[in-house]
Protein backbone atom coordinates (compact mmCIF):
# COMPACT_ATOMS: atom_id res chain seq x y z
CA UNK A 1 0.00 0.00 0.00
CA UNK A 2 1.10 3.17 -0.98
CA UNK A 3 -0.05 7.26 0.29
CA UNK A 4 -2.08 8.91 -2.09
CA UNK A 5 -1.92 12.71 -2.37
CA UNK A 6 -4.91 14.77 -2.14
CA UNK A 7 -5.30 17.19 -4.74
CA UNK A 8 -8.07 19.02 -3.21
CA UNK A 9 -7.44 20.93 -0.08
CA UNK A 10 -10.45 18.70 1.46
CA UNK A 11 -9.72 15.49 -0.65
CA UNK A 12 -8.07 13.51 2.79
CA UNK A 13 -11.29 11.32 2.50
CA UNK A 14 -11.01 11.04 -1.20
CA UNK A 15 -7.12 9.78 -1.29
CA UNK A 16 -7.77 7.61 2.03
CA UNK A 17 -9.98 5.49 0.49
CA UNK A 18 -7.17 5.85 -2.93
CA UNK A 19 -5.06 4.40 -0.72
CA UNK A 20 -6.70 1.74 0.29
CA UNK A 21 -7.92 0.37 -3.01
CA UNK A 22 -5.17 1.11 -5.09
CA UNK A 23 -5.95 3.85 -6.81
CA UNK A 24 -4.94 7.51 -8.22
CA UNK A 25 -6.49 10.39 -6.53
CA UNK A 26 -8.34 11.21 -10.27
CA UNK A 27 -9.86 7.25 -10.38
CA UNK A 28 -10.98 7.64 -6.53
CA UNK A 29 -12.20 11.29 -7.48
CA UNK A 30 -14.12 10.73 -10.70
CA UNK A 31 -15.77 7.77 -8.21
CA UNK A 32 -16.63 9.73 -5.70
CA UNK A 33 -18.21 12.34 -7.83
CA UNK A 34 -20.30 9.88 -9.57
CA UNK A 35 -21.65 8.99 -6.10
CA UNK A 36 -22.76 12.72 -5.40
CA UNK A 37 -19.74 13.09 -2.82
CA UNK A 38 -17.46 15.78 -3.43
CA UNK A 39 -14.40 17.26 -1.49
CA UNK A 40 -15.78 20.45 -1.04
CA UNK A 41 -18.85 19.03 0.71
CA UNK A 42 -18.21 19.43 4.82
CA UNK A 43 -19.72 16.47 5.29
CA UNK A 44 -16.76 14.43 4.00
CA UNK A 45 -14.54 15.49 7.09
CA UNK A 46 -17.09 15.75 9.65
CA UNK A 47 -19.12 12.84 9.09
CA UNK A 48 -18.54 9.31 8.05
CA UNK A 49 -20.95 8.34 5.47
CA UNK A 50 -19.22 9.35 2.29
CA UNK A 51 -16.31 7.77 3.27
CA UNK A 52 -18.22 4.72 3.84
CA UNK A 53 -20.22 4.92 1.04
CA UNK A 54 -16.88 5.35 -1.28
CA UNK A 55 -15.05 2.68 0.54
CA UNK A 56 -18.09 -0.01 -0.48
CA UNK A 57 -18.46 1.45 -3.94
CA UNK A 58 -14.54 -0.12 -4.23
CA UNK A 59 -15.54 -3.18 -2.21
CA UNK A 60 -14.29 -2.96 0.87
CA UNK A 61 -16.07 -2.85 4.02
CA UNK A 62 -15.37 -1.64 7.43
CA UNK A 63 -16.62 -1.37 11.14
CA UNK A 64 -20.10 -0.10 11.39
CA UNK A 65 -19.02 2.19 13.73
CA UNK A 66 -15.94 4.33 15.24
CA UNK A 67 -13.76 2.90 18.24
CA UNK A 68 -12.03 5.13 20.71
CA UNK A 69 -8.33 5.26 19.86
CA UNK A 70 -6.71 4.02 22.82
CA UNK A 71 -3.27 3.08 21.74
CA UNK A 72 -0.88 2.30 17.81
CA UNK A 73 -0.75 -1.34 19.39
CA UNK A 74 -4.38 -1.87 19.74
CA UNK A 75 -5.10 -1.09 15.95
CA UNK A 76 -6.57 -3.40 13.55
CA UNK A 77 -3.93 -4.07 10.66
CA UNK A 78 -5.79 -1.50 8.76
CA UNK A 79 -7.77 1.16 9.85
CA UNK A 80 -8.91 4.80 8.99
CA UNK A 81 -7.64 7.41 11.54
CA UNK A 82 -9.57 10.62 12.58
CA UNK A 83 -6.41 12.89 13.36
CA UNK A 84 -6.86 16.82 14.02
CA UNK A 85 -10.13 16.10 15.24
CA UNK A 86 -11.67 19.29 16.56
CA UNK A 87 -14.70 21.45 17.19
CA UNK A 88 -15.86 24.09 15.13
CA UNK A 89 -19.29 25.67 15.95
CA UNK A 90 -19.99 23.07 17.69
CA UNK A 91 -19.39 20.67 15.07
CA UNK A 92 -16.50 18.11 14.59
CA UNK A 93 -14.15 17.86 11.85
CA UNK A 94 -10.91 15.93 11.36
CA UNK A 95 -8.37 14.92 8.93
CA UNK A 96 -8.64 11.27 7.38
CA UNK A 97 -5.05 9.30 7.24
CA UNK A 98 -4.72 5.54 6.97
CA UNK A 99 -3.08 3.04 9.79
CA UNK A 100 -1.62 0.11 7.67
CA UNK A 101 0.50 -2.73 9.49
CA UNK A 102 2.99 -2.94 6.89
CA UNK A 103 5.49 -6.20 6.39
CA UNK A 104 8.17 -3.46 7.42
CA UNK A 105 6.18 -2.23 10.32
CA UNK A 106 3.34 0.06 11.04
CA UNK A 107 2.69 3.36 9.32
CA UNK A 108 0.55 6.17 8.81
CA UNK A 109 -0.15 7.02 5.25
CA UNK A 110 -0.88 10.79 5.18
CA UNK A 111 -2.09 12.07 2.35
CA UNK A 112 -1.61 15.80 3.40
CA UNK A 113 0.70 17.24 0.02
CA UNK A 114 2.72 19.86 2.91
CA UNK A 115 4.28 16.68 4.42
CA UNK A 116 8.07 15.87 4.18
CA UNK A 117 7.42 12.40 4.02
CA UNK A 118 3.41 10.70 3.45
CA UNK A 119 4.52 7.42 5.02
CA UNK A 120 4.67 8.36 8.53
CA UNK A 121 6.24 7.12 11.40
CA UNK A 122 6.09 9.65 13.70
CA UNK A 123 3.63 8.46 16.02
CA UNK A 124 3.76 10.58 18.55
CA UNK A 125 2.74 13.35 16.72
CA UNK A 126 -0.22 12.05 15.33
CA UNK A 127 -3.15 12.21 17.76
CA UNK A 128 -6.14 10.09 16.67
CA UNK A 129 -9.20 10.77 18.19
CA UNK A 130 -10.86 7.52 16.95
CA UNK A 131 -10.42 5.38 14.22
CA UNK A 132 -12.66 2.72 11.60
CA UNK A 133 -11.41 -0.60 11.05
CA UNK A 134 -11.43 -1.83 6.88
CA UNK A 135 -11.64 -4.98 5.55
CA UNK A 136 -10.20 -5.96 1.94
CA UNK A 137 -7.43 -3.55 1.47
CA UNK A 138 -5.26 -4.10 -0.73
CA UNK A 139 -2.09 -5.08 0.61
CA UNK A 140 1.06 -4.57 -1.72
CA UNK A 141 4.12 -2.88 -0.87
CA UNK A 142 4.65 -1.31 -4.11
């Protein structure tokens, strides 16, 4: 599995899911789009339903809900992180990044373009706030 860049300013959801399927940002994207979910749309980063809804339209499936994240060594092999999880107006948003229990070890894959490096490492950096497990990921190390 490799990151995905976002190439939307909101488009974490977008290459998350990328990510996890094994796509381009465009493929995931023009997806996406033809689903009525769009990067622009606040609900992509404060609610989970897109994301959902993207990640089945590729065939994967996750946890019907969101677990607590209580600690990296209590993760699924692959899971989607809410990181920068905060309130605005009463409402939460968050960034999307993907936990992935590589051969080599575990990672982050960050899809935030700013980044020095989108395979991440630094775990103590990165505060998850909760986190969705995913089935059927794929799992290459290209």
């Amino acid at each position: 599995m490799k990151p995905v860049l976002q190439e939307e300013i909101t488009g974490c959801g977008i290459a998350s899911v990328a990510a996890l399927v094994g796509v381009t940002y465009k493929q995931a994207q023009a997806a996406a789009n033809s689903l009525g979910i769009f990067a622009e749309d606040q609900q992509l980063w404060s609610e989970t339903h897109h994301v959902r809804t993207l990640l089945r339209h590729f065939g994967l499936s996750a946890a019907s809900s969101e677990s607590p994240f209580q600690a990296w060594e209590l993760l699924p092999p692959v899971a989607l992180l809410s990181t920068k999880w905060h309130l605005e107006r009463g409402r939460p948003y968050w960034h999307w990044a993907v936990f992935w229990r590589s051969p080599q070890g575990a990672v982050v894959l960050d899809s935030k373009k700013a980044l020095r490096s989108n395979i991440r490492t630094d775990f103590w950096r990165i505060k998850p706030k909760w986190f969705i497990e995913v089935h059927g990921a794929q799992k290459t190390t290209k």
